[in-house]
Protein backbone atom coordinates (compact mmCIF):
# COMPACT_ATOMS: atom_id res chain seq x y z
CA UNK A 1 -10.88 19.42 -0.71
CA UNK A 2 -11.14 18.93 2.66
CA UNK A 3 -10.91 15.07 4.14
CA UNK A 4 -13.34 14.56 7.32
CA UNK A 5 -10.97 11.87 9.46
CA UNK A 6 -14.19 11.12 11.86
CA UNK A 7 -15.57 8.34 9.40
CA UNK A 8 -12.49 5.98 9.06
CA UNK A 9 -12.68 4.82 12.62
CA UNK A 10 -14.58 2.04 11.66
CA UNK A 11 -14.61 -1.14 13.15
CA UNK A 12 -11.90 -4.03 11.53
CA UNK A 13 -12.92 -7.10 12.72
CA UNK A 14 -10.64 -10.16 12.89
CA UNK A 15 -11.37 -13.72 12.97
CA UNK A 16 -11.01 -14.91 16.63
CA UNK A 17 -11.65 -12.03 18.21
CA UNK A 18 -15.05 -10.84 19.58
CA UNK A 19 -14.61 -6.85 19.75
CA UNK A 20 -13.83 -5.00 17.12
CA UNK A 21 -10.27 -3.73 16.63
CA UNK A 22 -9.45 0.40 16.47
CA UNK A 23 -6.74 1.97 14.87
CA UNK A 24 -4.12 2.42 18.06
CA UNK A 25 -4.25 5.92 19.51
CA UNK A 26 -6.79 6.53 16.74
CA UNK A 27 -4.12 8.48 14.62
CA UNK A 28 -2.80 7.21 11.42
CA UNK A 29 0.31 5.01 11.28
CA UNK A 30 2.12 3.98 8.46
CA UNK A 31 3.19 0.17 9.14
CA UNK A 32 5.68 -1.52 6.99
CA UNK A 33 5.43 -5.47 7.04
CA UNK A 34 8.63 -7.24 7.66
CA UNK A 35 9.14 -10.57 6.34
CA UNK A 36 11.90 -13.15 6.41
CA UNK A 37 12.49 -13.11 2.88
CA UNK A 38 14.24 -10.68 0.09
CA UNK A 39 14.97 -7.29 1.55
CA UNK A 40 11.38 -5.44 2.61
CA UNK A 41 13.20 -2.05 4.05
CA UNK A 42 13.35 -0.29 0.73
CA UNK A 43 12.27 3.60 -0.11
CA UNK A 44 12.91 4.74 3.67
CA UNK A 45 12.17 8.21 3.14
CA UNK A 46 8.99 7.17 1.62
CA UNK A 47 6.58 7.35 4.36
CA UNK A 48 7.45 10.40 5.79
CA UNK A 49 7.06 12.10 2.52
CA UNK A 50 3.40 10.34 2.54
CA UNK A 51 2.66 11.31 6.20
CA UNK A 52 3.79 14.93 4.99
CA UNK A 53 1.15 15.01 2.49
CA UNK A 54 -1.79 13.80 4.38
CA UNK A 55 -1.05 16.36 7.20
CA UNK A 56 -0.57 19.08 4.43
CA UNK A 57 -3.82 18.40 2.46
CA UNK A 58 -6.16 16.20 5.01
CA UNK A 59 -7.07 16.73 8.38
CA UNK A 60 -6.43 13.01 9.43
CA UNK A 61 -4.26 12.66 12.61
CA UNK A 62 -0.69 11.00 12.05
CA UNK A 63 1.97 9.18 13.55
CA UNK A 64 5.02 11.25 12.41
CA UNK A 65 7.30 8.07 12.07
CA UNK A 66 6.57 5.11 10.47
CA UNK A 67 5.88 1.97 12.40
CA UNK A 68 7.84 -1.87 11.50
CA UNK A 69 5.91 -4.77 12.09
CA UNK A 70 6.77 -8.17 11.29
CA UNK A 71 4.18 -10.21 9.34
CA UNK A 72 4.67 -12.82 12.10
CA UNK A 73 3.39 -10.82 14.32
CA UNK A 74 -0.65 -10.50 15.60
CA UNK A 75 0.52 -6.51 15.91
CA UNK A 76 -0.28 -6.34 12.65
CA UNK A 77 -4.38 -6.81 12.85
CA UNK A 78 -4.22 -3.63 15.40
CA UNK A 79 -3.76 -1.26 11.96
CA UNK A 80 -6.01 -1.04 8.61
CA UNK A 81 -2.93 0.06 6.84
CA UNK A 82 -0.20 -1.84 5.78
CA UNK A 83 2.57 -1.23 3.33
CA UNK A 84 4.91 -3.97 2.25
CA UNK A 85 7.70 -4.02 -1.29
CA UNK A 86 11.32 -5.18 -1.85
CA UNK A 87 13.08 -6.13 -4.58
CA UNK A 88 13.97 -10.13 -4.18
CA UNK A 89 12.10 -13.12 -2.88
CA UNK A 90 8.97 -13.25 -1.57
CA UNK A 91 8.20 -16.38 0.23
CA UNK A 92 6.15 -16.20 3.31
CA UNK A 93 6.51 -18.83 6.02
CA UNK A 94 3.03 -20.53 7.45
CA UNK A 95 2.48 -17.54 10.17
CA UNK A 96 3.03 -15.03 7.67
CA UNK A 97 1.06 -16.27 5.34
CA UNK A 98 -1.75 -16.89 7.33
CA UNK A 99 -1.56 -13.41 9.00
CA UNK A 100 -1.25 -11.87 5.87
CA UNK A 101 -4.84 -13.62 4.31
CA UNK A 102 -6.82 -13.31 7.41
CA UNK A 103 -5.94 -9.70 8.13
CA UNK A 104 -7.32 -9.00 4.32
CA UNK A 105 -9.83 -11.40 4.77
CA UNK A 106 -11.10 -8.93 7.72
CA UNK A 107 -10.69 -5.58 6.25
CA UNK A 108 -7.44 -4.79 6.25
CA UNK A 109 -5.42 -2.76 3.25
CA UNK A 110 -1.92 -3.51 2.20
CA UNK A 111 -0.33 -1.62 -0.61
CA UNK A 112 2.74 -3.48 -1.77
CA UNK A 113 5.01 -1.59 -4.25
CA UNK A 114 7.61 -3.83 -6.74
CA UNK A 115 10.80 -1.29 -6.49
CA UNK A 116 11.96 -3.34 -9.79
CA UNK A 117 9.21 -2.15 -11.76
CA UNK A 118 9.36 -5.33 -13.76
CA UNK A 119 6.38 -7.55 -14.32
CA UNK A 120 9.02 -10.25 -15.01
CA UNK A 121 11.21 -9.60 -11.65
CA UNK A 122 12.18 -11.63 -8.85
CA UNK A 123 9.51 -9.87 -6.58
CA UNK A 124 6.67 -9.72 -8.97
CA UNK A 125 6.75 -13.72 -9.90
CA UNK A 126 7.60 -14.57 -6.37
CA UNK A 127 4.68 -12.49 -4.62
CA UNK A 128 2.48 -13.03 -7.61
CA UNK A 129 2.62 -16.46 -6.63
CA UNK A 130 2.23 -16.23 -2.72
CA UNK A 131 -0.90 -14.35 -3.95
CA UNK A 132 -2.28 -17.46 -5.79
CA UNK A 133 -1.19 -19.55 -3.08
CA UNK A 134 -3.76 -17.69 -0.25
CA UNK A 135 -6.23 -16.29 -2.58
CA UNK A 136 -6.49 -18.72 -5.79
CA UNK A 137 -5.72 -17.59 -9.57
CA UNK A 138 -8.08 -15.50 -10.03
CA UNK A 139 -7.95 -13.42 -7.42
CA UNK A 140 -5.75 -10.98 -8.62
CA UNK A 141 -7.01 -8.51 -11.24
CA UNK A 142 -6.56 -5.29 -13.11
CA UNK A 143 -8.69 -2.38 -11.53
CA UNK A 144 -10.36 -0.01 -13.94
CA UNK A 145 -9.37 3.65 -14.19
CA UNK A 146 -12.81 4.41 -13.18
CA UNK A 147 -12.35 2.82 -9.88
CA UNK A 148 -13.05 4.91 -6.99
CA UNK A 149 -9.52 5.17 -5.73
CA UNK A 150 -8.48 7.37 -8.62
CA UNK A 151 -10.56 9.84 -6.94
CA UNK A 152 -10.97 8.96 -3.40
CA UNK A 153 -9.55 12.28 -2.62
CA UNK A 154 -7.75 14.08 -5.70
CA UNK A 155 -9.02 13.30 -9.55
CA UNK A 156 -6.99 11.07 -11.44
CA UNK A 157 -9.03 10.46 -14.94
CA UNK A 158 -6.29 8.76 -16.37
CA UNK A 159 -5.71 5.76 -13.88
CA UNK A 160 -2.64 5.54 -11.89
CA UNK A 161 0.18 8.38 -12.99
CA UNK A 162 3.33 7.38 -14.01
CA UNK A 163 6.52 7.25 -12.26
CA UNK A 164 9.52 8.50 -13.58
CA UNK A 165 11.24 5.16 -12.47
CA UNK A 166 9.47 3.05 -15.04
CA UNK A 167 11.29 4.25 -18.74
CA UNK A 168 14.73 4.58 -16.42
CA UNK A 169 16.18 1.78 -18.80
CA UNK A 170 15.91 -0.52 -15.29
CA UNK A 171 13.03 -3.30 -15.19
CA UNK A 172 11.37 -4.33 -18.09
CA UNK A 173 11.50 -0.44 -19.14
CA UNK A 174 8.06 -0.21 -19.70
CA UNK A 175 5.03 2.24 -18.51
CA UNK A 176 2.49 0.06 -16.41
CA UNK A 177 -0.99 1.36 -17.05
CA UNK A 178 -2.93 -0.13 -14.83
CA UNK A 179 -3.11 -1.32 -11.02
CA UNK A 180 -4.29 -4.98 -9.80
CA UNK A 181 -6.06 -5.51 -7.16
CA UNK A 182 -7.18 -8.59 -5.22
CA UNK A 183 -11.03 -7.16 -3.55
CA UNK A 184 -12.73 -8.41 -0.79
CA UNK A 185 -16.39 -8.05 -0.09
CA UNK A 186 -16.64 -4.96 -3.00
CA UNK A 187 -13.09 -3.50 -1.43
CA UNK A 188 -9.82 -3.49 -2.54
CA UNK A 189 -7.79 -5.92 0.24
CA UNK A 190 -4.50 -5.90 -1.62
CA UNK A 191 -3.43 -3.16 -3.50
CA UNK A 192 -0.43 -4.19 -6.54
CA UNK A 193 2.05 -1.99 -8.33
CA UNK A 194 4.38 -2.37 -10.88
CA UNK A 195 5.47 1.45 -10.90
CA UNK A 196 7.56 1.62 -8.40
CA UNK A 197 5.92 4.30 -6.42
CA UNK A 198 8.29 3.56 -3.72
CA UNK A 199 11.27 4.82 -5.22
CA UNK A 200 9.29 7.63 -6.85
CA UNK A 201 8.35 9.06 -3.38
CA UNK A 202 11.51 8.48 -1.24
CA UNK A 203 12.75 11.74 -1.21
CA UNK A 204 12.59 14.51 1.58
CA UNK A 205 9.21 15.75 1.71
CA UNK A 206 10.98 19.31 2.25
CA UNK A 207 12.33 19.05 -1.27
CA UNK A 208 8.13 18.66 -2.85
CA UNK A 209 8.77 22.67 -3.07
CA UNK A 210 10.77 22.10 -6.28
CA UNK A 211 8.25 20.03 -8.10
CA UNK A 212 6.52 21.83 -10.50
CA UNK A 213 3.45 19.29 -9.20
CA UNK A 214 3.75 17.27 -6.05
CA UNK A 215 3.93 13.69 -7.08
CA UNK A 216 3.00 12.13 -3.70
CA UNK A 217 -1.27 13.24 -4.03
CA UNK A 218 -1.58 9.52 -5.41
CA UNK A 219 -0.31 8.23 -2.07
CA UNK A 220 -2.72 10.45 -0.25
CA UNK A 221 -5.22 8.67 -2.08
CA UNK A 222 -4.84 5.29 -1.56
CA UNK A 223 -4.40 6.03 2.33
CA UNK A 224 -7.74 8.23 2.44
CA UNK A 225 -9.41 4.94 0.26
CA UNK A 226 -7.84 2.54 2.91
CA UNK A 227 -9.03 4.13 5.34
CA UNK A 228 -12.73 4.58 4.26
């Protein structure tokens, strides 16, 4: 399957400005959100394992290294892409929180990742509840396994695949078998996992050749739907 990069250029408007933003140097980055609570530089190797992928099966231009970008900042509204996970607290301050609503709000995607893998965890309560706070209660749902970004670019019938991380005997030691989701305007804005893809990733992408299948073609999909 071959991934034509030309259509993800769209527009991504944000309130406050009057032209449409692009994607900088309209190549892929992958931005990690820093914020001033609990520890948000987990899974380093991660997203050069990711960015591996997408130039292996896509044709979609890339940033080789990822890009850090404070949730403070307005930097952030210049991407469509955002990843952001951690283990402890999550307890935005008034400019991250705001950034963080009004950049979904206007079409940005942020997949955040709990490394505990614990519904029950520090991060999941905490961020489950910053969640409430800028998008109400019921914002926040379970996504089907039909939903398109189980096959955005490679099938996944099943829903989201499992990590090895979640029976480790760490967390609540259970296999999450769904996704949430909180959608904006028909898309997904906010993209929630228990699994711990994170962790399942961060590992030299030169070390894939090993795997009897490569376990990063989820990650490919959720960029490829984030960037649609």
């Amino acid at each position: 399957m071959i991934f034509d990069s030309s259509f993800y250029f769209d527009n991504f408007r944000v309130a406050g400005y009057n032209k449409p933003k692009f994607m900088q140097g309209k190549t892929f980055t992958f931005v990690r959100l820093r914020y001033k609570s609990g520890d948000w530089d987990t899974d380093q190797r991660m997203p050069s394992n990711i960015l591996n992928s997408l130039i292996e099966y896509t044709t979609i231009p890339v940033t080789m290294q990822e890009k850090v970008i404070d949730l403070g900042s307005p930097e952030i509204f210049q991407y469509p892409f955002c990843y952001l996970s951690g283990h402890k607290l999550v307890q935005f301050d008034k400019q991250e929180a705001a950034n963080f609503k009004q950049y979904v709000q206007h079409g940005g995607f942020v997949f955040v990742d709990d490394c505990n893998h614990d519904i029950d965890g520090l991060f999941a309560r905490s961020f489950e509840t910053q969640m409430t706070a800028l998008f109400g209660p019921a914002a926040m749902k379970k996504i089907p396994n039909t939903h398109p970004i189980y096959r955005s670019f490679f099938q996944f019938e099943k829903g989201p695949p499992n990590t090895s991380f979640e029976l480790n005997g760490w967390g609540d030691d259970l296999v999450h078998e769904y996704l949430k989701a909180i959608t904006v305007n028909g898309r997904i804005g906010v993209l929630y996992s228990n699994k711990d893809y994170g962790c399942e990733w961060d590992y030299d992408f030169r070390n894939k050749r090993f795997l009897a299948e490569d376990n990063t073609k989820f990650g490919v999909n959720i960029v490829v739907y984030a960037l649609q």
